[in-house]
C-alpha atoms as a PDB file:
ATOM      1  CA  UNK A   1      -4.796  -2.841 -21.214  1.00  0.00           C
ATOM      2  CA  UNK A   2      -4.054   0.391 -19.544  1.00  0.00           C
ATOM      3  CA  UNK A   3      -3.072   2.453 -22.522  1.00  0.00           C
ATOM      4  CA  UNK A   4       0.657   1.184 -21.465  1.00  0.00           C
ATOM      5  CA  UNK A   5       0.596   3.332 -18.235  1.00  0.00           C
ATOM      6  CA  UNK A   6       3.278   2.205 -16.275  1.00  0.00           C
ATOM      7  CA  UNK A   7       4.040   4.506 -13.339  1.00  0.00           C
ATOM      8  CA  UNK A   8       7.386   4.320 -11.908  1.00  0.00           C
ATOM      9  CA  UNK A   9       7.507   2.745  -8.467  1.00  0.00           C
ATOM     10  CA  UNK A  10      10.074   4.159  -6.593  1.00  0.00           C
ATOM     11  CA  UNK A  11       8.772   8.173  -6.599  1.00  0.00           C
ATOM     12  CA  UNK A  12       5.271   9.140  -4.425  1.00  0.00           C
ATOM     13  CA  UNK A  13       2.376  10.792  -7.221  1.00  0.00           C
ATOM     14  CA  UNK A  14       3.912  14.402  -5.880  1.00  0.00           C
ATOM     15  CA  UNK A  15       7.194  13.384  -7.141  1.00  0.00           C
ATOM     16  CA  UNK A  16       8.742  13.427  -3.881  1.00  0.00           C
ATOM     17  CA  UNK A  17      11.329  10.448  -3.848  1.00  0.00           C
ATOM     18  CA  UNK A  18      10.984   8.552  -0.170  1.00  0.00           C
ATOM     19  CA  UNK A  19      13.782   9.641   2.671  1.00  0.00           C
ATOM     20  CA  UNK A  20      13.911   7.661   5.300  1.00  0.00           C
ATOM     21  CA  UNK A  21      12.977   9.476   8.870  1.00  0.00           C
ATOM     22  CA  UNK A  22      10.533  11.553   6.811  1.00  0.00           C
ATOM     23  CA  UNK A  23       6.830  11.658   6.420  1.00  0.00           C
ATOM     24  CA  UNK A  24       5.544  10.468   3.404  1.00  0.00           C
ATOM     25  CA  UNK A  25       3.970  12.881   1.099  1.00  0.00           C
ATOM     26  CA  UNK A  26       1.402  11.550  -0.558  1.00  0.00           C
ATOM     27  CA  UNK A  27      -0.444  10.590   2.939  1.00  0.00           C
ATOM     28  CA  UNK A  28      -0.693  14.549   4.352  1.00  0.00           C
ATOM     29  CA  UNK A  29      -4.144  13.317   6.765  1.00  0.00           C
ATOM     30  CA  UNK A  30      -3.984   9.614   7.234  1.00  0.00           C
ATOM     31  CA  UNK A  31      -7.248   7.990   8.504  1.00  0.00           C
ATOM     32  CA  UNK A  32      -7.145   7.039  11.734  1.00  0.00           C
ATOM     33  CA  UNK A  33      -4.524   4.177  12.745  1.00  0.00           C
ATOM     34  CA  UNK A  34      -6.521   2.577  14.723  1.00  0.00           C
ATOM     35  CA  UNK A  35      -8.625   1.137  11.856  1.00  0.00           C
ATOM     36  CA  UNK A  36      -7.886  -2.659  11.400  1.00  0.00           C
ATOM     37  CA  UNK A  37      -9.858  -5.180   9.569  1.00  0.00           C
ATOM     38  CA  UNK A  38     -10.667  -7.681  11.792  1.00  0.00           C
ATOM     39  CA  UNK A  39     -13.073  -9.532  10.218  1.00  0.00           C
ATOM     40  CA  UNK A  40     -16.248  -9.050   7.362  1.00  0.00           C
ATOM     41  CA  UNK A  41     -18.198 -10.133  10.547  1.00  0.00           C
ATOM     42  CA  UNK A  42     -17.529  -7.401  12.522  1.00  0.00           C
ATOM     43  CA  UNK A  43     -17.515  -4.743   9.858  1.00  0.00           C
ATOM     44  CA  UNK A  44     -19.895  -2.254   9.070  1.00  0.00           C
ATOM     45  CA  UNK A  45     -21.919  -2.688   5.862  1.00  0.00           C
ATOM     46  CA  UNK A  46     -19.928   0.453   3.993  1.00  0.00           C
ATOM     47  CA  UNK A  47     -16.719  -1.459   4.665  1.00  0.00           C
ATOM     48  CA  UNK A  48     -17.906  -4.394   3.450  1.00  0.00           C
ATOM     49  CA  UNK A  49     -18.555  -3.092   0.143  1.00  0.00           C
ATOM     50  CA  UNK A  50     -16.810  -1.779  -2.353  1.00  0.00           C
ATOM     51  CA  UNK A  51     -13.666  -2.391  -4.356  1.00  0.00           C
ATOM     52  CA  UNK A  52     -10.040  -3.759  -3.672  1.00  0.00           C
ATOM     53  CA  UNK A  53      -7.219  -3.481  -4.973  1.00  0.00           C
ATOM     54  CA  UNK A  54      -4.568  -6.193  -5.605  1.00  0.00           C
ATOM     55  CA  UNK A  55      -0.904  -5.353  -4.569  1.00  0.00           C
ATOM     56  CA  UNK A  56       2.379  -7.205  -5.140  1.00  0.00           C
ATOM     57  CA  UNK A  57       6.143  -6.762  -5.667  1.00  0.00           C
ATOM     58  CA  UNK A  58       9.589  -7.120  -3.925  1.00  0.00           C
ATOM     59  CA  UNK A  59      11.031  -5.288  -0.832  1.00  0.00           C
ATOM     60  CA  UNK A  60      13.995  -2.965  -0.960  1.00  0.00           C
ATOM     61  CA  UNK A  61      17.146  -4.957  -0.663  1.00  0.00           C
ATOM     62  CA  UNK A  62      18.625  -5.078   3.246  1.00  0.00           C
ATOM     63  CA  UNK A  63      20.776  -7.813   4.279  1.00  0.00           C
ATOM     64  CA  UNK A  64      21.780  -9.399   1.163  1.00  0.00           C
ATOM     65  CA  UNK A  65      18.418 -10.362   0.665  1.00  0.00           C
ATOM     66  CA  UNK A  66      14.505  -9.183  -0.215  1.00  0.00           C
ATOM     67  CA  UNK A  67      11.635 -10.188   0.229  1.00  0.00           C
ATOM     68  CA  UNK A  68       7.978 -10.313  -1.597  1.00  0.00           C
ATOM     69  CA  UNK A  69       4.826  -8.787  -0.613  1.00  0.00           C
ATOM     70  CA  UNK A  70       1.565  -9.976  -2.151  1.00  0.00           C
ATOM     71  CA  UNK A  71      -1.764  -8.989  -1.242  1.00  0.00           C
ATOM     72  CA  UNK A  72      -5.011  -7.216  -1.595  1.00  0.00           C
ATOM     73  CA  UNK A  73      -6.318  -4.140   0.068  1.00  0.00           C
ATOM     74  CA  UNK A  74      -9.199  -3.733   1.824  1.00  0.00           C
ATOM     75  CA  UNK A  75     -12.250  -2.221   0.979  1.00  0.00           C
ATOM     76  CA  UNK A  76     -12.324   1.745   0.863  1.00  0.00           C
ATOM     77  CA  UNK A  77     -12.026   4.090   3.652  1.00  0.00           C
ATOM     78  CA  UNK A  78     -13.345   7.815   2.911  1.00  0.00           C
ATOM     79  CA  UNK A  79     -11.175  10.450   3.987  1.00  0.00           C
ATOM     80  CA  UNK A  80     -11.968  14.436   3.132  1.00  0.00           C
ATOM     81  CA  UNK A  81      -9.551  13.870  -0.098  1.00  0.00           C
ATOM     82  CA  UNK A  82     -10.843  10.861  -1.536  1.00  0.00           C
ATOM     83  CA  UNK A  83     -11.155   7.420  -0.506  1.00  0.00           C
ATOM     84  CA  UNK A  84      -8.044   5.389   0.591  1.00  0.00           C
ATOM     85  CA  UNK A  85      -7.140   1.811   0.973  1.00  0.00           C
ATOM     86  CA  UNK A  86      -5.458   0.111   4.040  1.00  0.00           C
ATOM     87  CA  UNK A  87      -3.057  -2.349   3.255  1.00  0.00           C
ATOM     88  CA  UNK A  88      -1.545  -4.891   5.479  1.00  0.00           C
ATOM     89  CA  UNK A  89       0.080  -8.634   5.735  1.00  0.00           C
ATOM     90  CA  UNK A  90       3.579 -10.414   5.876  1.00  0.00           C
ATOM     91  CA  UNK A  91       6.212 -10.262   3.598  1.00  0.00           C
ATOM     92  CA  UNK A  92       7.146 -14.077   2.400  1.00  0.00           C
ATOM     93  CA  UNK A  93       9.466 -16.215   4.325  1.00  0.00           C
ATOM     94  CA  UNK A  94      13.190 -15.363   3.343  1.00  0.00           C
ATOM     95  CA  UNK A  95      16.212 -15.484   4.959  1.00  0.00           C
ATOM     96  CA  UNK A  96      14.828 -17.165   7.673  1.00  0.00           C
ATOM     97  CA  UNK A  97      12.287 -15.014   8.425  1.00  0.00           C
ATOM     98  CA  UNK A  98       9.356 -12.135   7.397  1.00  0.00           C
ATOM     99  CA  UNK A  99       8.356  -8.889   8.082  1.00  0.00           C
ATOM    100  CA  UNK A 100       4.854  -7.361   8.591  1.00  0.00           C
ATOM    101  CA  UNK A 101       3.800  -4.218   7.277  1.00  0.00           C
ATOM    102  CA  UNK A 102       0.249  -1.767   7.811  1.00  0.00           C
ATOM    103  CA  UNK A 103      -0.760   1.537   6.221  1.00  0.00           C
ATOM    104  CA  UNK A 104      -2.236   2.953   4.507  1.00  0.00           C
ATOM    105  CA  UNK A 105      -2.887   4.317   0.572  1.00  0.00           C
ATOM    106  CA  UNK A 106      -2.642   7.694  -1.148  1.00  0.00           C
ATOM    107  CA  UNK A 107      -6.133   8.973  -2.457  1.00  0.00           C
ATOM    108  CA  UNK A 108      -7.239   7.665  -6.630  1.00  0.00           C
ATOM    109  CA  UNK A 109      -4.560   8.224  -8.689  1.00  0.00           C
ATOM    110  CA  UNK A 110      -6.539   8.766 -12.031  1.00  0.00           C
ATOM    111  CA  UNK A 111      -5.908   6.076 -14.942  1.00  0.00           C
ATOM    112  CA  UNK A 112      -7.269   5.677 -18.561  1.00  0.00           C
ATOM    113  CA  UNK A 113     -11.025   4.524 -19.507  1.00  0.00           C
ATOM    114  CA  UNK A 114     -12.205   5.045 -15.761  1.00  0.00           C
ATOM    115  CA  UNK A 115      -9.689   2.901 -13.662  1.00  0.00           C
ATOM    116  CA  UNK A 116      -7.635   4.534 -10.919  1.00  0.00           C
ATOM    117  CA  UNK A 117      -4.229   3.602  -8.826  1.00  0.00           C
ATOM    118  CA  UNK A 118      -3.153   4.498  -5.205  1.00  0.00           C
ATOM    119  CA  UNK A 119       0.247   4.819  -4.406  1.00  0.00           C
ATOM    120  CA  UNK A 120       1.862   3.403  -1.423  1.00  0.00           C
ATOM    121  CA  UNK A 121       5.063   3.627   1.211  1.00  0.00           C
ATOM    122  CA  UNK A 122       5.857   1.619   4.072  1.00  0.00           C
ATOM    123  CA  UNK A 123       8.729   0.459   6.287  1.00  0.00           C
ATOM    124  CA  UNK A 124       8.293  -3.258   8.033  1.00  0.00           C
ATOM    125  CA  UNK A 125       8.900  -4.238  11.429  1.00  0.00           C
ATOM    126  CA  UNK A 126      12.181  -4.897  12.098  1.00  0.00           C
ATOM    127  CA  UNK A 127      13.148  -8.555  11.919  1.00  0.00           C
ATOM    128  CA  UNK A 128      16.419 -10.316  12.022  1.00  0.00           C
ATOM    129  CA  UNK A 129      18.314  -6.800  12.789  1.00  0.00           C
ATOM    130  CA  UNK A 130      16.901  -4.847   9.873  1.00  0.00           C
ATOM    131  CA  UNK A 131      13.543  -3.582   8.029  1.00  0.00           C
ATOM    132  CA  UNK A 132      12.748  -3.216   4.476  1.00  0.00           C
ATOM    133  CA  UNK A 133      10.936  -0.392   2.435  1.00  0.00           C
ATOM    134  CA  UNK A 134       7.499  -1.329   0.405  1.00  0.00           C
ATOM    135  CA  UNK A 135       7.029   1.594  -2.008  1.00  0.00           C
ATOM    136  CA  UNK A 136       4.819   1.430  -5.116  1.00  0.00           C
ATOM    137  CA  UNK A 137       1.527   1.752  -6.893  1.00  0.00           C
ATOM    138  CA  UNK A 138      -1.256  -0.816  -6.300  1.00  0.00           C
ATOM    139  CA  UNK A 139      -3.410  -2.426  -9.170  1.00  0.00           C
ATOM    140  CA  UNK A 140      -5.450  -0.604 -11.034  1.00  0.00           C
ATOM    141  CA  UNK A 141      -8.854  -0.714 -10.519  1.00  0.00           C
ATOM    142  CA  UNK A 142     -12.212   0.583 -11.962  1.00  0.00           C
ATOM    143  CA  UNK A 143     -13.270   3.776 -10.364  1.00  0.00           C
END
C-alpha cells in the first residue's frame, strides 16, 4: 500500500540511534508539556479537527518481559516546523503490571502518494523497579 516503505524502528528520521540520558533528536523544540487532552469538550475547535494517527508495537525488553502499546494520537498540534502529534496511554498489563507513557511526535515524515509518518521516542514511568523504551514510527497517514 505504501510502495513497501518500511522504515526501521529503532533509529530517529536524523539517523541518530536513541542513548539513554540523552535528548532525543528528532524533537529539537517540543510544544509545550503542559498540553494534555482532556477531553473533545474542553478543546478548542482547531484541536478538534484534523487527523490522527494510529500507533502500536512492543516495548523494549526490561525484566524478562515487554510490554505492548496500542493507541492513537491526538489531533495535530502546530509547532514552527510542522505539525506534531501528542501521544499518550498505558502500556498493557504484563508482568503484573503497566507503564504509562506521554510525548510527543517528530514533525511529517514524508511518504509516497501524499501520506506522511512521525517518528517517536519515549521512556515510561517506572513500574515494578524498571521502565521501558517506546521508539518507532506511527501509522501513516494522508497529509
Amino acid at each position: 500500500m505504501y510502495n513497501r516503505y518500511v522504515p526501521h524502528p529503532y533509529v530517529s528520521p536524523s539517523g541518530v540511534p536513541y542513548s539513554p540520558g540523552v535528548g532525543y533528536p528528532h524533537l529539537p523544540q517540543a510544544p509545550n508539556p503542559n498540553y494534555r487532552h482532556t477531553n473533545q469538550n474542553s478543546m478548542s475547535p482547531n484541536e478538534r479537527s484534523g487527523h490522527t494517527h494510529g500507533h502500536g508495537g512492543a516495548t523494549t525488553c526490561q525484566d524478562e518481559h515487554v510490554h505492548l502499546h496500542p493507541g492513537v494520537t491526538g489531533t495535530p498540534i502546530e509547532t514552527e516546523g510542522g505539525h506534531v502529534h501528542k501521544m499518550w496511554g498505558n502500556t498493557t498489563f504484563d508482568d503484573g503490571h503497566i507503564h504509562y507513557y506521554e510525548t510527543f511526535t517528530s514533525t511529517p515524515i514524508a511518504l509516497p502518494n501524499g501520506y506522511h509518518t512521525h517518528y517517536a521516542e519515549v521512556k515510561t514511568t517506572e513500574d515494578d523497579g524498571h521502565i521501558h523504551i517506546i521508539k518507532g514510527f506511527v501509522d501513516p497517514s494522508m497529509s
